[in-house]
N, C-alpha and C. Protein backbone atom coordinates (compact mmCIF):
# COMPACT_ATOMS: atom_id res chain seq x y z
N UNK A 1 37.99 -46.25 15.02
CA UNK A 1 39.13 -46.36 14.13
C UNK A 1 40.14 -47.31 14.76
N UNK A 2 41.01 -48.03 13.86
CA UNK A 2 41.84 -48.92 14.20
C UNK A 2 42.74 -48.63 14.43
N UNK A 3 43.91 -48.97 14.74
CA UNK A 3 45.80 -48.61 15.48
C UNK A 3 46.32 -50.03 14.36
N UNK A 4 47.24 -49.51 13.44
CA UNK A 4 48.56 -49.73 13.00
C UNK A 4 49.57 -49.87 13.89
N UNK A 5 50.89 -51.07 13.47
CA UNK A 5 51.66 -51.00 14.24
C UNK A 5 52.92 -50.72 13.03
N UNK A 6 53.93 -50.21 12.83
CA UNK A 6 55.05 -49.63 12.18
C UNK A 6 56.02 -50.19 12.62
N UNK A 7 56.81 -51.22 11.88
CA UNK A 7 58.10 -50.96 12.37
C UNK A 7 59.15 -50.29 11.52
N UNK A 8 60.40 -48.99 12.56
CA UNK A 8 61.60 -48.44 11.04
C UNK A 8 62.81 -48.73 11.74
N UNK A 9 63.77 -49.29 11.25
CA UNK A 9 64.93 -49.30 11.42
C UNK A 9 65.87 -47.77 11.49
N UNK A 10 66.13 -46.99 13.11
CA UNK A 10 66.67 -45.99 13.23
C UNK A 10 68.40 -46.22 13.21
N UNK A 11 68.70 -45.07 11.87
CA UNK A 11 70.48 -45.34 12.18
C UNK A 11 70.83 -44.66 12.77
N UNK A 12 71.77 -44.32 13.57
CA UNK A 12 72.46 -43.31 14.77
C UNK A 12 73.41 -42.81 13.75
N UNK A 13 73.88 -41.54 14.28
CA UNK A 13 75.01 -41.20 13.44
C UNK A 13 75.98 -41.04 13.19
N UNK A 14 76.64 -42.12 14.68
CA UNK A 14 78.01 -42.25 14.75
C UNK A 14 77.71 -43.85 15.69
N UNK A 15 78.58 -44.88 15.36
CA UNK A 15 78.74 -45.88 15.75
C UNK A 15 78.70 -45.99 17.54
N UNK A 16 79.18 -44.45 18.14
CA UNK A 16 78.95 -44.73 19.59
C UNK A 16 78.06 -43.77 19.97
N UNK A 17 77.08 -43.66 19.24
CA UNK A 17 75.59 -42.80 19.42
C UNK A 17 75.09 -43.69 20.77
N UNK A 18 74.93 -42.89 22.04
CA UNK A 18 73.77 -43.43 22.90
C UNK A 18 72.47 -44.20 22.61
N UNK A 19 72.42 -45.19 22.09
CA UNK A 19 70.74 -46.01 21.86
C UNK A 19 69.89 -45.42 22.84
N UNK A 20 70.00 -45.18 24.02
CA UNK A 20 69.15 -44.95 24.49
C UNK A 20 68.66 -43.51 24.66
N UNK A 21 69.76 -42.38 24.79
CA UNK A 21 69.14 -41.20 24.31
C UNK A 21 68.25 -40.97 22.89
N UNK A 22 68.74 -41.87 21.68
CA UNK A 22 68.19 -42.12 20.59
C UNK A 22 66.66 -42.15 20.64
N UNK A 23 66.39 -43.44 21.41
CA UNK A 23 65.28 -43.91 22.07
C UNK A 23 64.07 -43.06 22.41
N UNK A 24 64.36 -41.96 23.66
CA UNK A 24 63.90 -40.77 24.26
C UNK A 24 63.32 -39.42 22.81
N UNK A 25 64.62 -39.71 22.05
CA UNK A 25 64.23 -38.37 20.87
C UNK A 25 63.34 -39.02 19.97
N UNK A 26 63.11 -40.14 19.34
CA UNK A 26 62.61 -41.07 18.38
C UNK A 26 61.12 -40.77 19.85
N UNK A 27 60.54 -40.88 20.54
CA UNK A 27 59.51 -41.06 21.65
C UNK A 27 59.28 -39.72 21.70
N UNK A 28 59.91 -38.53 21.88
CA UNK A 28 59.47 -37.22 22.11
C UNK A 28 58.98 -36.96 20.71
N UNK A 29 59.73 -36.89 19.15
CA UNK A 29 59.59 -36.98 18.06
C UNK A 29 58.13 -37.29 17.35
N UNK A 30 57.98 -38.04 18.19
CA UNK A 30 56.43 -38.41 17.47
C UNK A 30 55.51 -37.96 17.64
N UNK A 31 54.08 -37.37 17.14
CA UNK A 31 53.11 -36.47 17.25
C UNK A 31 52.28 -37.09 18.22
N UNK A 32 51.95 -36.13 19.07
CA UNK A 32 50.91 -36.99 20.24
C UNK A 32 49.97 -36.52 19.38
N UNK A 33 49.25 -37.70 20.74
CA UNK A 33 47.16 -38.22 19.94
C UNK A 33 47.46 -38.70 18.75
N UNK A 34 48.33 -39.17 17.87
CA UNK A 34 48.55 -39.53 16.81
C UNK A 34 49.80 -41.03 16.24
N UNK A 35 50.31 -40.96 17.73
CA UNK A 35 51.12 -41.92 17.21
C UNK A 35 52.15 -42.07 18.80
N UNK A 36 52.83 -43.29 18.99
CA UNK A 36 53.66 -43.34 20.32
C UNK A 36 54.15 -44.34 20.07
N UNK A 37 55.46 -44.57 20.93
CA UNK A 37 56.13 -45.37 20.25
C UNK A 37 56.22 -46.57 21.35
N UNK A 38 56.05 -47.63 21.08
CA UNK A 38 55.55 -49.33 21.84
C UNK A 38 57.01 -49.89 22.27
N UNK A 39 57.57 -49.92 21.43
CA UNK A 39 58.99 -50.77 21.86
C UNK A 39 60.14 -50.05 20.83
N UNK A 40 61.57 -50.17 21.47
CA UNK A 40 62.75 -50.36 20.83
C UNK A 40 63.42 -50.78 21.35
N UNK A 41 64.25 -51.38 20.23
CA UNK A 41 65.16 -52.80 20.39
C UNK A 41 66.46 -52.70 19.54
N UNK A 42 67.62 -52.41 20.78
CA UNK A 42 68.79 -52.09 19.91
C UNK A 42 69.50 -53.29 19.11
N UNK A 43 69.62 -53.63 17.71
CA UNK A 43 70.12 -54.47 17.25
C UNK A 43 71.47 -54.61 16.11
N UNK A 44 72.26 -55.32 16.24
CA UNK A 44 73.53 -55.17 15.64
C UNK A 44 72.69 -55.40 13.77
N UNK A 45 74.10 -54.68 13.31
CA UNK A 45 73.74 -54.06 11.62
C UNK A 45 74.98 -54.48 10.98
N UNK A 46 75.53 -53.60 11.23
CA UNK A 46 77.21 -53.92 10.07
C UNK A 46 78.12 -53.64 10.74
N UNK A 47 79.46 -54.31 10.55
CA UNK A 47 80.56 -53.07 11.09
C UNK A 47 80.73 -52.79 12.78
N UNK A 48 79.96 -53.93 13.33
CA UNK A 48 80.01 -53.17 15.03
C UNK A 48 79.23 -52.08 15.44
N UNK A 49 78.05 -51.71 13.66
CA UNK A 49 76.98 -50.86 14.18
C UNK A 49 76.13 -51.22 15.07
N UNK A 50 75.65 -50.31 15.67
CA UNK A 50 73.79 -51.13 15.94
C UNK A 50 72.78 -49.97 16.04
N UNK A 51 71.61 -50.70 15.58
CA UNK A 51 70.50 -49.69 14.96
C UNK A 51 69.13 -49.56 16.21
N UNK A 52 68.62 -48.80 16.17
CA UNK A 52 67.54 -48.97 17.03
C UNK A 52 66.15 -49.69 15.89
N UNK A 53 65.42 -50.72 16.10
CA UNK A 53 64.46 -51.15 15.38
C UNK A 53 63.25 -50.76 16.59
N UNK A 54 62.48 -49.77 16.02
CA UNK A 54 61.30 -48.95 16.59
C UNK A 54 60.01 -49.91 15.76
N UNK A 55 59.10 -49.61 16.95
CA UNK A 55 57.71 -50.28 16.79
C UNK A 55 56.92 -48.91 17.01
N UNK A 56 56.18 -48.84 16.12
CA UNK A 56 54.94 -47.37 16.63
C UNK A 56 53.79 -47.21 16.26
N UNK A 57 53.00 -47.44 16.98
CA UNK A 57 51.30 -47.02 17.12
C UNK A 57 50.96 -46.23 16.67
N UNK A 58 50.44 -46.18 15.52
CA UNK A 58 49.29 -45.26 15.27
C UNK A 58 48.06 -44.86 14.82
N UNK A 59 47.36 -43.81 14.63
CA UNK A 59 46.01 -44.45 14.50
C UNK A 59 45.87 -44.84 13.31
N UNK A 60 44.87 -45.58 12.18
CA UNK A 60 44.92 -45.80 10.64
C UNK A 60 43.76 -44.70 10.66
N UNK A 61 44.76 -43.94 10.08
CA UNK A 61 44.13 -42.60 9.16
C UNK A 61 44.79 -42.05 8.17
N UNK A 62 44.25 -42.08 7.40
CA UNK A 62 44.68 -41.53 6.41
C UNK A 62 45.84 -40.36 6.33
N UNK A 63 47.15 -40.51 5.86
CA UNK A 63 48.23 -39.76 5.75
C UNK A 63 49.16 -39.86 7.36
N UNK A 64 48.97 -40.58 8.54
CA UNK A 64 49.73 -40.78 9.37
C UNK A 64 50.88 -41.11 9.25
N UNK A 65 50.76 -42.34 8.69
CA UNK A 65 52.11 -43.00 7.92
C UNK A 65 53.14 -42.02 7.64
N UNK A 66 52.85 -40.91 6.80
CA UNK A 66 53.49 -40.27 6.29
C UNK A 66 53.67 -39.04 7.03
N UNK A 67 53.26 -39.18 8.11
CA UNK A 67 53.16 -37.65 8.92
C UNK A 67 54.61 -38.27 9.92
N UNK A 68 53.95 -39.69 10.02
CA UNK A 68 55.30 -40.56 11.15
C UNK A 68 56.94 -40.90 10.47
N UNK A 69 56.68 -40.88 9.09
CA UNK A 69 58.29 -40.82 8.80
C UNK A 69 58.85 -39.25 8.34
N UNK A 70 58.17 -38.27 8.58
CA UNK A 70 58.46 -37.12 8.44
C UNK A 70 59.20 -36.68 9.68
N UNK A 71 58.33 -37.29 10.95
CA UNK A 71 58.96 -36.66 11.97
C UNK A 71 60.18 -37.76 12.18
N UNK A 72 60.17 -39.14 11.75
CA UNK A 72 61.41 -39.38 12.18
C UNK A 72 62.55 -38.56 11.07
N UNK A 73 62.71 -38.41 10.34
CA UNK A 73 63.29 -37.73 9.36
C UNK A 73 64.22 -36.47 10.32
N UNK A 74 63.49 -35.65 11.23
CA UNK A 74 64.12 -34.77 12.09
C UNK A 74 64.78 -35.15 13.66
N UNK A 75 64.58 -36.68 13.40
CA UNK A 75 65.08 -36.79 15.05
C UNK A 75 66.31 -36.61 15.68
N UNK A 76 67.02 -36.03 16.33
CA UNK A 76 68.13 -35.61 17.35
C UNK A 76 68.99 -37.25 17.17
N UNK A 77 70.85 -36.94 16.64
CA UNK A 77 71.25 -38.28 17.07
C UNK A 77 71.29 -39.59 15.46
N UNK A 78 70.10 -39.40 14.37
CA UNK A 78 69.74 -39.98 14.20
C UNK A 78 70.19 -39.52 12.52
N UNK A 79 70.89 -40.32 11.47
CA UNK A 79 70.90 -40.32 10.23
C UNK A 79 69.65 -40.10 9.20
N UNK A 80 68.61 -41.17 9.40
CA UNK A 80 67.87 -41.64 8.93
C UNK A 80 66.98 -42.28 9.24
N UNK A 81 65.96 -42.56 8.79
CA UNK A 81 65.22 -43.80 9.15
C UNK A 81 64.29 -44.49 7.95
N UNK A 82 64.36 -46.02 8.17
CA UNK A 82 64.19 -47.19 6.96
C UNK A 82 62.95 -47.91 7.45
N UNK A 83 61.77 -48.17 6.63
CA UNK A 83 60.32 -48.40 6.89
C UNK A 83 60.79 -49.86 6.74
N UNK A 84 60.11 -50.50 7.62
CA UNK A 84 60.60 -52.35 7.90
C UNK A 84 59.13 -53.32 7.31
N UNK A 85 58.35 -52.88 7.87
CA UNK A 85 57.14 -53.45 8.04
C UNK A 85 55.83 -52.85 8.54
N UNK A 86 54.44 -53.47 8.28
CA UNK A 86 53.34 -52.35 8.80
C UNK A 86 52.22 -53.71 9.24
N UNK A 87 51.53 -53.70 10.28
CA UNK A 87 50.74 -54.90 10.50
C UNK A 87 49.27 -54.03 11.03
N UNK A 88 47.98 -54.18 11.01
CA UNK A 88 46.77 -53.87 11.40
C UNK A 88 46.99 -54.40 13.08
N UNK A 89 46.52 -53.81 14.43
CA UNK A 89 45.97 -54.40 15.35
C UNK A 89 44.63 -54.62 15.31
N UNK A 90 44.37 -55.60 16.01
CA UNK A 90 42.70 -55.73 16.36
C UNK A 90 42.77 -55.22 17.49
């Protein structure tokens, strides 16, 4: 089976939210054997916000996708989270 790569735009939920504790909960958050998270990259948004833009591995199986924005949905720190893009690895 193949690995998907995900990227979601994480909002914090206050303008002086730690990115990097963010980071740690968005990484614990995610279901092992099923998904881990590759990179984040804190980037300015609006307003003097800035968002964490997450990259995450997972396997292509059927309903992952949707298992992976569920758990970001509960992460510590974190408003929301916004699906960016989805690419196949070889």
């Amino acid at each position: 089976m193949g690995e998907v790569l995900l990227k979601y735009r994480i909002m914090p939920e206050e303008t002086d939210t730690d990115l990097a504790q963010l980071e740690r909960n968005v990484a614990a958050a995610l279901p092992k054997g099923i998904a881990r998270l590759s990179k984040a990259t804190p980037q300015p948004f609006a307003f003097g916000m800035k968002v964490l833009v997450c990259s995450i591995i997972v396997q292509d199986d059927e309903g992952n996708n949707d298992k992976i924005e569920e758990c970001l949905k509960e992460v510590p720190l974190s408003q929301g989270a916004e699906f960016l893009e989805m690419g196949r690895l070889m």
